[in-house]
C-alpha atoms as a PDB file:
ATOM      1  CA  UNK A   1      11.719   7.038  -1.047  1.00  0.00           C
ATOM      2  CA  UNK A   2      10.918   4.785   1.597  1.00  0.00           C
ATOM      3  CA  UNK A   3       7.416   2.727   0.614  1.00  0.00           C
ATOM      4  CA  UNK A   4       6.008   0.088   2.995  1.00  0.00           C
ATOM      5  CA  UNK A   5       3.006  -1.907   1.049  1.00  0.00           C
ATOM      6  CA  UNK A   6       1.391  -3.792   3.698  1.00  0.00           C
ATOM      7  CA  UNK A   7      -0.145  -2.623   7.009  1.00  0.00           C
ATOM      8  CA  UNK A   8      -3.043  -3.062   9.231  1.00  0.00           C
ATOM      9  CA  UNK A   9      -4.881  -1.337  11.380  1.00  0.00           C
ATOM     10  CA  UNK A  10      -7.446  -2.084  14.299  1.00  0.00           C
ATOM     11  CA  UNK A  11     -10.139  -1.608  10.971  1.00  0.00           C
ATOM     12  CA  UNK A  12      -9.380  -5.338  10.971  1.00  0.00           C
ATOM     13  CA  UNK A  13      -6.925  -6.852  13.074  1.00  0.00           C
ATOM     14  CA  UNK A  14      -3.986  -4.444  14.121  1.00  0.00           C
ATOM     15  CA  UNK A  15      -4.109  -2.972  17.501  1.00  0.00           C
ATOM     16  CA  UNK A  16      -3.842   0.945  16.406  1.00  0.00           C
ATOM     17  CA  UNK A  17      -6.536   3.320  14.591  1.00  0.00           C
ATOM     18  CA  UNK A  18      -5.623   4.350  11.430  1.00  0.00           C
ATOM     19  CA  UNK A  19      -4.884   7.593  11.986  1.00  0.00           C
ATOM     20  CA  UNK A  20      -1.731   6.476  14.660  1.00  0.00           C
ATOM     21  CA  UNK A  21      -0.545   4.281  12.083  1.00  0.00           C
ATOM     22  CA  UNK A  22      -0.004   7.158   9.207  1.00  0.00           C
ATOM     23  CA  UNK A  23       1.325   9.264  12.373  1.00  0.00           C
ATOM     24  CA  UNK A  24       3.830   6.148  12.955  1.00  0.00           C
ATOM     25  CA  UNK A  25       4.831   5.219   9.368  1.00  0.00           C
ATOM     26  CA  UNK A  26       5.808   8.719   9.133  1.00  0.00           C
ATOM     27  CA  UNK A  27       7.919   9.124  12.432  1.00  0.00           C
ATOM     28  CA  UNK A  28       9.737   5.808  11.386  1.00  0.00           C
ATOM     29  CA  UNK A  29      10.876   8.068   8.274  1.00  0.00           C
ATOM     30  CA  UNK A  30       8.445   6.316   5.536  1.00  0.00           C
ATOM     31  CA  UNK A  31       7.264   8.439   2.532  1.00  0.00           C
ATOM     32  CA  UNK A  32       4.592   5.844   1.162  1.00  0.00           C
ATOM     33  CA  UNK A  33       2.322   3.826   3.067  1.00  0.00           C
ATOM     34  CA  UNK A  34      -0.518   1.245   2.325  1.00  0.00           C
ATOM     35  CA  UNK A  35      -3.258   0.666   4.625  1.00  0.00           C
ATOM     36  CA  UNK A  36      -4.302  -3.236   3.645  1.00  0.00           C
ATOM     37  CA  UNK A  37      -6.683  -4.309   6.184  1.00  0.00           C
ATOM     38  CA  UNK A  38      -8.252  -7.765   6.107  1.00  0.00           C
ATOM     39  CA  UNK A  39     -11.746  -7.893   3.689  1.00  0.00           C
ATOM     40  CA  UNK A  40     -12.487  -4.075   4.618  1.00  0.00           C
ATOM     41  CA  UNK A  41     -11.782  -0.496   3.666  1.00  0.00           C
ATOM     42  CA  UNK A  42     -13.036   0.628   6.853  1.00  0.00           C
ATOM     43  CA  UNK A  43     -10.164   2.686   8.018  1.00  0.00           C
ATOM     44  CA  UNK A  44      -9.133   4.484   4.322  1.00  0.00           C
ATOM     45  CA  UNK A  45     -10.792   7.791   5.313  1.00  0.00           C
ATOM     46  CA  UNK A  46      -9.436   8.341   8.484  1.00  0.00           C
ATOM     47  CA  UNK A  47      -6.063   7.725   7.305  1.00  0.00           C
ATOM     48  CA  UNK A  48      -6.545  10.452   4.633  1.00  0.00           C
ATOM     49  CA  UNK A  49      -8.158  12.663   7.184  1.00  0.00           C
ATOM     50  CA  UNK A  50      -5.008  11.944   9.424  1.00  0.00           C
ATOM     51  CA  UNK A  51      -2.295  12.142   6.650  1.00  0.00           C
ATOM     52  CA  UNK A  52       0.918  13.819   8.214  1.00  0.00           C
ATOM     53  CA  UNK A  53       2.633  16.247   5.431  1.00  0.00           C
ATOM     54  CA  UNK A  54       4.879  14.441   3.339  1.00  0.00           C
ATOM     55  CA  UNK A  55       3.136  11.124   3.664  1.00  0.00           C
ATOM     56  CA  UNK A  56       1.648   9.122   0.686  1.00  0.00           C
ATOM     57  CA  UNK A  57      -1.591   6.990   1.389  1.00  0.00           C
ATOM     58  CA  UNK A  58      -2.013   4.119  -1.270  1.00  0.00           C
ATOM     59  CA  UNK A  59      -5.377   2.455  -0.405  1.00  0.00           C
ATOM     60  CA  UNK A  60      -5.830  -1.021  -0.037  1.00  0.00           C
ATOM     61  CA  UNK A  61      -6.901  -4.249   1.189  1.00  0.00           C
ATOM     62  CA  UNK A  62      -5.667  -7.640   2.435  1.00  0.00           C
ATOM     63  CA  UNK A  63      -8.638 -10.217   0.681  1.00  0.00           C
ATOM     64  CA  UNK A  64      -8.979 -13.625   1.882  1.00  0.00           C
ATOM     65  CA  UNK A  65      -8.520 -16.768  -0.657  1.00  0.00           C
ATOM     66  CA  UNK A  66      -7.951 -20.381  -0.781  1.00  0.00           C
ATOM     67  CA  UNK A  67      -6.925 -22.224  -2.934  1.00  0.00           C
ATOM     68  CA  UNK A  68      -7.437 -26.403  -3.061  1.00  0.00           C
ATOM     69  CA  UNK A  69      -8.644 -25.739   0.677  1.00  0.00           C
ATOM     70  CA  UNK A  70      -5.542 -24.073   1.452  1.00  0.00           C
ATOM     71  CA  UNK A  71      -5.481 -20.029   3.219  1.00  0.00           C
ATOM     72  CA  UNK A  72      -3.588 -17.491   0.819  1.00  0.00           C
ATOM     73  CA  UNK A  73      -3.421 -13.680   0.778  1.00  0.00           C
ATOM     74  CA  UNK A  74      -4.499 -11.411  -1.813  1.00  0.00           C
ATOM     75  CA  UNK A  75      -3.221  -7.411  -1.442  1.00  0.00           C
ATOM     76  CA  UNK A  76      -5.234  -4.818  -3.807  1.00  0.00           C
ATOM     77  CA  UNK A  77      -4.422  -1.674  -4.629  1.00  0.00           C
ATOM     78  CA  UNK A  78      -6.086   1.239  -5.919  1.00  0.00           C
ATOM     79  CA  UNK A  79      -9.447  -0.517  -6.665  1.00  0.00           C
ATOM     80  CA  UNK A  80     -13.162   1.172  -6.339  1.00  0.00           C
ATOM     81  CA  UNK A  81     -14.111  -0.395  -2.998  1.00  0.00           C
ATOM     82  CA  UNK A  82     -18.001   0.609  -4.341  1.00  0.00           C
ATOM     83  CA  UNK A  83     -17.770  -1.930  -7.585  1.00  0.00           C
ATOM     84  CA  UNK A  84     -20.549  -3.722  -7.178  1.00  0.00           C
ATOM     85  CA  UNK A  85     -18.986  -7.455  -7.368  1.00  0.00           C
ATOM     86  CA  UNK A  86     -16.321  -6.353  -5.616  1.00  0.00           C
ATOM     87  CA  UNK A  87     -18.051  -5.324  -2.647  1.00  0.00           C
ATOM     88  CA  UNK A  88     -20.280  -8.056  -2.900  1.00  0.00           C
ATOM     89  CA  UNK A  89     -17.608 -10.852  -2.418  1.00  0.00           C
ATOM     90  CA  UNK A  90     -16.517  -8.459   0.848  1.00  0.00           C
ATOM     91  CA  UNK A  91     -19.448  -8.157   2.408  1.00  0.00           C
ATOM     92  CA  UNK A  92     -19.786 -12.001   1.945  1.00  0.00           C
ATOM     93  CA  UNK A  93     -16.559 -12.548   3.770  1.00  0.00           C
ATOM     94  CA  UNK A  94     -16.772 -10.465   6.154  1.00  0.00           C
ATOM     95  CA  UNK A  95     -20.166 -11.819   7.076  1.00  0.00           C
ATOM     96  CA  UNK A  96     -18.658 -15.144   7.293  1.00  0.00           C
ATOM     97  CA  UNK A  97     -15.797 -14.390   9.670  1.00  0.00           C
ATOM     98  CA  UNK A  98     -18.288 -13.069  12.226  1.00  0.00           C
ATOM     99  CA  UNK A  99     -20.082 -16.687  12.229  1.00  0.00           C
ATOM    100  CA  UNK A 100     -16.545 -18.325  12.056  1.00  0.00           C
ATOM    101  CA  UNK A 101     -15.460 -16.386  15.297  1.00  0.00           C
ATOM    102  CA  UNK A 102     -18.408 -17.179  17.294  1.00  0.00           C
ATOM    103  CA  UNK A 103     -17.844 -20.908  15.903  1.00  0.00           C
ATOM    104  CA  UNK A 104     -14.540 -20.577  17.329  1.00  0.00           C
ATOM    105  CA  UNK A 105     -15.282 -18.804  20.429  1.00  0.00           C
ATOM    106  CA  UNK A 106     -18.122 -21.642  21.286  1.00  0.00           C
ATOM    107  CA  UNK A 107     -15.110 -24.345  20.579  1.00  0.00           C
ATOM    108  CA  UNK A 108     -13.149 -22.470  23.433  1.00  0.00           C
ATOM    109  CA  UNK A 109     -15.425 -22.292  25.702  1.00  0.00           C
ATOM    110  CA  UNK A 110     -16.536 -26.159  25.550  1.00  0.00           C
ATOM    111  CA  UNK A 111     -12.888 -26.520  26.296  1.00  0.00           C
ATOM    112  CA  UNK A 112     -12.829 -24.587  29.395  1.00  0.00           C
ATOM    113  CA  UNK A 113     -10.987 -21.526  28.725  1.00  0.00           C
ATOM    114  CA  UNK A 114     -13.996 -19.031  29.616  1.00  0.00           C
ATOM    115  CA  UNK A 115     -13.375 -17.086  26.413  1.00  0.00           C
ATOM    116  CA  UNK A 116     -16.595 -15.160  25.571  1.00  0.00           C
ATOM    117  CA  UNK A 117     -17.863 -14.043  22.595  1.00  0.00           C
ATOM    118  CA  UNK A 118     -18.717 -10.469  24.424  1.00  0.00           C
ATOM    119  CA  UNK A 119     -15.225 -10.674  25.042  1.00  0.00           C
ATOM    120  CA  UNK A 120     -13.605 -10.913  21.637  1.00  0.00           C
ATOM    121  CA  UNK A 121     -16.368  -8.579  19.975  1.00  0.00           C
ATOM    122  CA  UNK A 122     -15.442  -5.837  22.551  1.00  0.00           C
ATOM    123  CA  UNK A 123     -11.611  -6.393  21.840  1.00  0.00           C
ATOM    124  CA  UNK A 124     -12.597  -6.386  17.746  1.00  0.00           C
ATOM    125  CA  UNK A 125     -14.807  -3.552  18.135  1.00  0.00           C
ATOM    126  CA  UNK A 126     -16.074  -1.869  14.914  1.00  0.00           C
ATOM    127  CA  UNK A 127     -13.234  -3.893  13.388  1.00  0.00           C
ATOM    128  CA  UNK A 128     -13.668  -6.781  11.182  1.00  0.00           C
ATOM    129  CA  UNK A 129     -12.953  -9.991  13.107  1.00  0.00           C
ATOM    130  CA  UNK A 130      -9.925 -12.440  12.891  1.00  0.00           C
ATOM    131  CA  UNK A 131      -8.132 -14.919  14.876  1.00  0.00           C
ATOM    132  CA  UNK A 132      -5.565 -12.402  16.401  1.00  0.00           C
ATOM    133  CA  UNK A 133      -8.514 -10.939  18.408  1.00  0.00           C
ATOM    134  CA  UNK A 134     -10.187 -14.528  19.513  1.00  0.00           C
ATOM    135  CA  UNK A 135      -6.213 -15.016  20.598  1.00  0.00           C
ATOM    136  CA  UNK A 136      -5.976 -11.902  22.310  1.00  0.00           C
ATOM    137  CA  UNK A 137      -9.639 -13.015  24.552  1.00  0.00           C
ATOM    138  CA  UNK A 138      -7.765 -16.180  25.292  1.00  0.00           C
ATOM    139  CA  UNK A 139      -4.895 -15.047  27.004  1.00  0.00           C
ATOM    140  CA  UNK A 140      -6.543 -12.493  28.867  1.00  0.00           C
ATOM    141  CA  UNK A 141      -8.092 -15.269  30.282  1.00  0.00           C
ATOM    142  CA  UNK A 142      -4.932 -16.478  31.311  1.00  0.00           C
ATOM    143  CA  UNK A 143      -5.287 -19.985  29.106  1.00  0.00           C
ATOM    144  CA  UNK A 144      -2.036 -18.848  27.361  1.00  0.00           C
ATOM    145  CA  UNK A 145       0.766 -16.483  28.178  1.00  0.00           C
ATOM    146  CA  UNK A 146       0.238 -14.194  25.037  1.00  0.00           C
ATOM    147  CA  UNK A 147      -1.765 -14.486  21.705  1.00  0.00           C
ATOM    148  CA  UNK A 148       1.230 -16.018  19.840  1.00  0.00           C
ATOM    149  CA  UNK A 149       0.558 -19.136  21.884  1.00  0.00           C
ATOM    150  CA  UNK A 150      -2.753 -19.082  20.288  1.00  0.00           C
ATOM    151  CA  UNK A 151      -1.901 -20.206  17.020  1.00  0.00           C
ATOM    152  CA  UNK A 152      -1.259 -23.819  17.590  1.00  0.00           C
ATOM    153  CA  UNK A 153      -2.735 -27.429  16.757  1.00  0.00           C
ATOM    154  CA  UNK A 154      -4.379 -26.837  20.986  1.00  0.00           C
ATOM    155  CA  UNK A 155      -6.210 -23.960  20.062  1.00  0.00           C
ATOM    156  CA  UNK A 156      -6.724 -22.225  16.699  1.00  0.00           C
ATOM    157  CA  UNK A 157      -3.961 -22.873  14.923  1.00  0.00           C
ATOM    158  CA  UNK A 158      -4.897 -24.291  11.354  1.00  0.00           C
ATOM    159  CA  UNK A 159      -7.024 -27.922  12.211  1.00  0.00           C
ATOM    160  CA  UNK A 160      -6.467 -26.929  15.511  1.00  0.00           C
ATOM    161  CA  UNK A 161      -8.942 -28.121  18.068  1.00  0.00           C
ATOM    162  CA  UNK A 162     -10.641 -24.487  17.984  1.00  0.00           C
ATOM    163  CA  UNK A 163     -10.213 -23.938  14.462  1.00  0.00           C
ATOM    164  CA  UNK A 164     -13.063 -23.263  12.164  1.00  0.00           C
ATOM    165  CA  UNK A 165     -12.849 -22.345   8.777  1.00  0.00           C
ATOM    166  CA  UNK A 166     -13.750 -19.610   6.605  1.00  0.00           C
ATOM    167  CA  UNK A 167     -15.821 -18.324   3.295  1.00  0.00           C
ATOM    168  CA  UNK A 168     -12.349 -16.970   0.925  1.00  0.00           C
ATOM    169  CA  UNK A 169     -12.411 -16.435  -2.867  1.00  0.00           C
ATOM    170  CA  UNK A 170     -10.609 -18.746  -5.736  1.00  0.00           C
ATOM    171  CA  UNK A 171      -7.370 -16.794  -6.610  1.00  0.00           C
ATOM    172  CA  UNK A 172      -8.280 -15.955  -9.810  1.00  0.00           C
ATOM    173  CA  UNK A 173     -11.796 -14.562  -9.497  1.00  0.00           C
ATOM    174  CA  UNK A 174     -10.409 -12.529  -6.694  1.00  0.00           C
ATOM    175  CA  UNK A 175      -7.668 -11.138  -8.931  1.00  0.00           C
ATOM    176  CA  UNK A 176     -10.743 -10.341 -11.746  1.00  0.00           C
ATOM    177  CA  UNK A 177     -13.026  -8.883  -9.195  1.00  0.00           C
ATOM    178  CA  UNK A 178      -9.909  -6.215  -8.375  1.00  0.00           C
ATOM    179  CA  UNK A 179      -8.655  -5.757 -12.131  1.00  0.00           C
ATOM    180  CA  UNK A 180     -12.550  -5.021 -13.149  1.00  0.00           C
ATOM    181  CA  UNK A 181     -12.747  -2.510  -9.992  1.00  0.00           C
ATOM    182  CA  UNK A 182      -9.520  -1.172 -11.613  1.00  0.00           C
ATOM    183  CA  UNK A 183      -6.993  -2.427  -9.387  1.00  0.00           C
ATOM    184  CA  UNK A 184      -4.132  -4.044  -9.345  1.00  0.00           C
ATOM    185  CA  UNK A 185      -3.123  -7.226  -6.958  1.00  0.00           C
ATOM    186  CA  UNK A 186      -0.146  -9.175  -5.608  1.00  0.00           C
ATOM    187  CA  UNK A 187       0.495 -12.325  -4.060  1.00  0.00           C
ATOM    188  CA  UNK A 188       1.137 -11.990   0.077  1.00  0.00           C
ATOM    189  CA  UNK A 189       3.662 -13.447   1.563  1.00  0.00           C
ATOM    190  CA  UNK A 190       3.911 -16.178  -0.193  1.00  0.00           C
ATOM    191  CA  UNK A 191       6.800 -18.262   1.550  1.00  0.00           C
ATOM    192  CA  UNK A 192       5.489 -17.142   5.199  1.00  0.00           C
ATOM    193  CA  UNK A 193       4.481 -20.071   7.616  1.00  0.00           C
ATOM    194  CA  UNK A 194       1.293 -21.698   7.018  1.00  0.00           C
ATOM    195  CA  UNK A 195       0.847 -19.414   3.496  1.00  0.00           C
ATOM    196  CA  UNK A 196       3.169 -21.499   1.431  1.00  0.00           C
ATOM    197  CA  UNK A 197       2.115 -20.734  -1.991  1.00  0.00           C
ATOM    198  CA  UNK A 198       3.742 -23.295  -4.657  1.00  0.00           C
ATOM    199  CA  UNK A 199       5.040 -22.274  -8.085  1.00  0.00           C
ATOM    200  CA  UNK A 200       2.401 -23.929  -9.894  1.00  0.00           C
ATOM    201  CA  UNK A 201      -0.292 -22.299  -8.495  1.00  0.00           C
ATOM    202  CA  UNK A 202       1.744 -18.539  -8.675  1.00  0.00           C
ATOM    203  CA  UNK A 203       2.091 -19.417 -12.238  1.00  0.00           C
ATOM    204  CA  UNK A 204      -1.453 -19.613 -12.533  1.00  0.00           C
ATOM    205  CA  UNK A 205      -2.165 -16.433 -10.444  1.00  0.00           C
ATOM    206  CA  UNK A 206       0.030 -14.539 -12.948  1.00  0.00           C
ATOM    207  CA  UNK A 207      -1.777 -15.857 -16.213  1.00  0.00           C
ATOM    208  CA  UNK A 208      -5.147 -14.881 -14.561  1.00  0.00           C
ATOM    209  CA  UNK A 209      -3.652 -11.374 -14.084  1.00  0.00           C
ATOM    210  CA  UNK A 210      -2.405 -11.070 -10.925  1.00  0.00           C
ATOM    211  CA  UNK A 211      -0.196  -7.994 -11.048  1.00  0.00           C
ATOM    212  CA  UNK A 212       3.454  -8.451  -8.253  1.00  0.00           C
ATOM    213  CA  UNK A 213       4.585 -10.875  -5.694  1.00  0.00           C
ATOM    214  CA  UNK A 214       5.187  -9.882  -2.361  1.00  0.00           C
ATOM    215  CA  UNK A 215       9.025 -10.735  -1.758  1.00  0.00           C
ATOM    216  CA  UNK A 216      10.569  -8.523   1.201  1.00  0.00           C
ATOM    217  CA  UNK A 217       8.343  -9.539   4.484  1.00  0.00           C
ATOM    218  CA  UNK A 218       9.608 -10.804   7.690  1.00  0.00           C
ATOM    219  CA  UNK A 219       8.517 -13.859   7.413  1.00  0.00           C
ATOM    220  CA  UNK A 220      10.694 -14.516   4.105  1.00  0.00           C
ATOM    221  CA  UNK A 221      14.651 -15.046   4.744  1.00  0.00           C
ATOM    222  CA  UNK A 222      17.350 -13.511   2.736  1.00  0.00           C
ATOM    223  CA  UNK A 223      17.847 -16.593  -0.029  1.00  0.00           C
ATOM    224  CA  UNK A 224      13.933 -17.046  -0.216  1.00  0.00           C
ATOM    225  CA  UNK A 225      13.614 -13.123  -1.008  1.00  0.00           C
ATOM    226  CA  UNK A 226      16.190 -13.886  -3.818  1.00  0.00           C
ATOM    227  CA  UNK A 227      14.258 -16.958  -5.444  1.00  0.00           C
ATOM    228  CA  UNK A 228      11.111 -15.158  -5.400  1.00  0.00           C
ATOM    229  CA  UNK A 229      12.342 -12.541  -6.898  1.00  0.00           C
ATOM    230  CA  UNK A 230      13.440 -14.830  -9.798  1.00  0.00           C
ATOM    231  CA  UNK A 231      10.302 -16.267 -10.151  1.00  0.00           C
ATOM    232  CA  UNK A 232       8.726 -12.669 -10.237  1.00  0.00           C
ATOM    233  CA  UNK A 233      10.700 -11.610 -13.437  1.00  0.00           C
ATOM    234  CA  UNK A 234      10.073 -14.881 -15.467  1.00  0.00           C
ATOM    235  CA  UNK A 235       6.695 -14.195 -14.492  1.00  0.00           C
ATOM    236  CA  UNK A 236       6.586 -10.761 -15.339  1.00  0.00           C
ATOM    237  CA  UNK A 237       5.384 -10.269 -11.990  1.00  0.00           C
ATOM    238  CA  UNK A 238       6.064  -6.872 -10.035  1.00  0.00           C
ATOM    239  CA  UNK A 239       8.480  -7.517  -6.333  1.00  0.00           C
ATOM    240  CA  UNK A 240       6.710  -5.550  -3.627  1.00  0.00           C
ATOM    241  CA  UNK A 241       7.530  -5.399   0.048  1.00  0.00           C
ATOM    242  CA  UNK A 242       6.159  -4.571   3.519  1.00  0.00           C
ATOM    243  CA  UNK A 243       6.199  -4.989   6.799  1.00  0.00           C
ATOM    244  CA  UNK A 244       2.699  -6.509   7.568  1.00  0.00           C
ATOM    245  CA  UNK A 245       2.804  -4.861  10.920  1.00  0.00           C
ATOM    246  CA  UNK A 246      -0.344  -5.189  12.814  1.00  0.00           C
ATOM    247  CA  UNK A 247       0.748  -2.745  15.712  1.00  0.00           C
ATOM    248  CA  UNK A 248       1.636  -3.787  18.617  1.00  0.00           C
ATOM    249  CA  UNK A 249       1.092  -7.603  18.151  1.00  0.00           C
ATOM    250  CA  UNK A 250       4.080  -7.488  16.067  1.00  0.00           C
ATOM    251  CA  UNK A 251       5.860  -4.877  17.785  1.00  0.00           C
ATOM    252  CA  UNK A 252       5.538  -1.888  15.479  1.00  0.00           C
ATOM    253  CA  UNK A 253       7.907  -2.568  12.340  1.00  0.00           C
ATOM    254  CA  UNK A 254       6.331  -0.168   9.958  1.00  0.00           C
ATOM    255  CA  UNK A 255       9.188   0.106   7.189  1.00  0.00           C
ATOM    256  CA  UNK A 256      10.780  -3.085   7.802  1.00  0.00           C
ATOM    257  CA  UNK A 257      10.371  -4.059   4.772  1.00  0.00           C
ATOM    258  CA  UNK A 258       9.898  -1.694   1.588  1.00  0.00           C
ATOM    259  CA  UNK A 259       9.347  -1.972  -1.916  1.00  0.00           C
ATOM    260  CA  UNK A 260      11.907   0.018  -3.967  1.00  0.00           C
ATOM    261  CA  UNK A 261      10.655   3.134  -6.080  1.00  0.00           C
ATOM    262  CA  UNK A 262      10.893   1.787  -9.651  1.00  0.00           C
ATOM    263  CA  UNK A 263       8.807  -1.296  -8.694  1.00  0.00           C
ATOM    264  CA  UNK A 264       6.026   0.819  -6.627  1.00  0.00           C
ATOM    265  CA  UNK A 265       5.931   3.031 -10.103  1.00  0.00           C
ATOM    266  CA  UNK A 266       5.737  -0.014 -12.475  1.00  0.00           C
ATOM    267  CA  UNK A 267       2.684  -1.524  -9.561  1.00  0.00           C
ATOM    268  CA  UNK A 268       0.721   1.470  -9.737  1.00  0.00           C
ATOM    269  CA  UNK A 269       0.856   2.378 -13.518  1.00  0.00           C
ATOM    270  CA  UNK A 270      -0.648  -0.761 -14.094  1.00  0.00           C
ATOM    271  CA  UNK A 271      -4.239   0.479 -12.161  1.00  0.00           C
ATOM    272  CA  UNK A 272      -6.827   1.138 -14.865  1.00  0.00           C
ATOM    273  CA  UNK A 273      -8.993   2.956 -12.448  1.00  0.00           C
ATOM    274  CA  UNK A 274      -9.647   6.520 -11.027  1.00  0.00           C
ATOM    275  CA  UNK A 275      -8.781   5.564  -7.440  1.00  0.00           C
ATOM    276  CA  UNK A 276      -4.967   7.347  -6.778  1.00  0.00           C
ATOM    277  CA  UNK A 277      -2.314   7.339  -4.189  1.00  0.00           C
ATOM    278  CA  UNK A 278      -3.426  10.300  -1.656  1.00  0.00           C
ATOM    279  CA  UNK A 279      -0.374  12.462  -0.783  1.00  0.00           C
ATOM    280  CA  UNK A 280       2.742  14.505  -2.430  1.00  0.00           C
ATOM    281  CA  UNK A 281       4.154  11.212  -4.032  1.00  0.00           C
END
């Protein structure tokens, strides 16, 4: 089986509906896929309504945290999106990013780059707002050659002269608002640029309940993969992977990165809820 834990969709901040990206995880030969959008749940039923035969949906969701002022990435799984503190803490986020785009946008425009908030909302569309989409505005403005160049100190890169920051949960209470929805949860990416997660605060995560650690992504070389993984068996911690593709702004690589069978079974017997995997898996 071929399982790829982290995705996106234009329900947040990857460029295709949901319903191309279960048609595309399961041309590139993928038997599992989970839809994590940022903050939302937006696009879980028309994935299932779009669900090509053979193809496993696990639902989930990509939930913004910080920790000692610091950005870090929180995937769920298999959580009731309608738990009341739960959806609470998502509408508050989400209602955040919207002021901390416009923030953003207004930044840009003071600095001449004719970026308009009309602009990035029509790019974002019924999709909940990020950075990628502010970047996208900006080069089609012609400021930058692409959105990559986006994500620097010059424009809204982290402290960058654009850069506003956002409402995100403590680690833990995130990780207790999914376990009490009955989910489980795992640490994103934690060696990726700009999301470096120390030990310390992954041993903390764990003893607060947090469930695997992400540890085949692109962003994470070879010999990084194979320290993580350490540290996810002294911590009794669960090794997922994924490809985080967000469509084309990362040049479709759903299944880049998978999580092996026997870990994806030990992740998902460890959800205390009624919320399952939709699909022949």
């Amino acid at each position: 089986m071929r399982i790829d834990l982290h995705t996106h969709s234009n329900a947040s901040d990857g460029t295709d509906p949901p319903a191309e990206v279960m048609a595309r995880a399961r041309a590139r030969g993928l038997d599992v896929v989970a839809l994590t959008d940022h903050d939302t749940v937006a696009g879980h039923a028309e994935a299932r309504a779009a669900l090509p035969p053979g193809l496993t949906l696990v639902p989930g969701m990509e939930l913004s945290c910080t920790q000692d002022g610091q950005s870090l990435h929180l995937l769920a799984y298999l959580f009731d999106p309608a738990h009341p503190a739960l959806a609470e803490a998502m509408d508050s986020i989400r209602n955040d990013r919207i002021r901390r785009a416009r923030v953003m946008v207004e930044k840009l425009a003071a600095l001449g780059t004719g970026v308009t908030w009309a602009q990035v909302a029509a790019i974002a569309g019924d999709g909940v707002v990020g950075r990628p989409h502010i970047a996208r505005a900006l080069a089609g403005t012609g400021t930058i050659a692409s959105p990559a160049d986006a994500f620097t100190a010059e424009w809204i890169g982290d402290g960058g002269r654009a850069y506003e920051d956002k409402y995100a949960l403590d680690p833990a209470e995130a990780i207790a608002l999914v376990r009490a929805a009955g989910g489980v949860s795992v640490l994103a990416h934690p060696r990726s640029d700009g999301y470096e997660v120390a030990n310390d605060v992954i041993e903390a995560m764990a003893a607060a309940g947090l469930t695997g650690l992400e540890v085949w992504h692109p962003d994470q070389a070879p010999a990084m993969r194979g320290r993580l993984r350490v540290l996810a068996a002294e911590l009794g911690l669960v090794p997922t992977g994924g490809s985080d593709d967000h469509g084309a702004l990362t040049g479709h690589i759903l299944g880049a990165e998978t999580t092996p069978p026997e870990d994806f079974g030990r992740l998902i017997a460890q959800a205390s809820g009624t919320v399952q995997p939709t699909g022949p898996a």
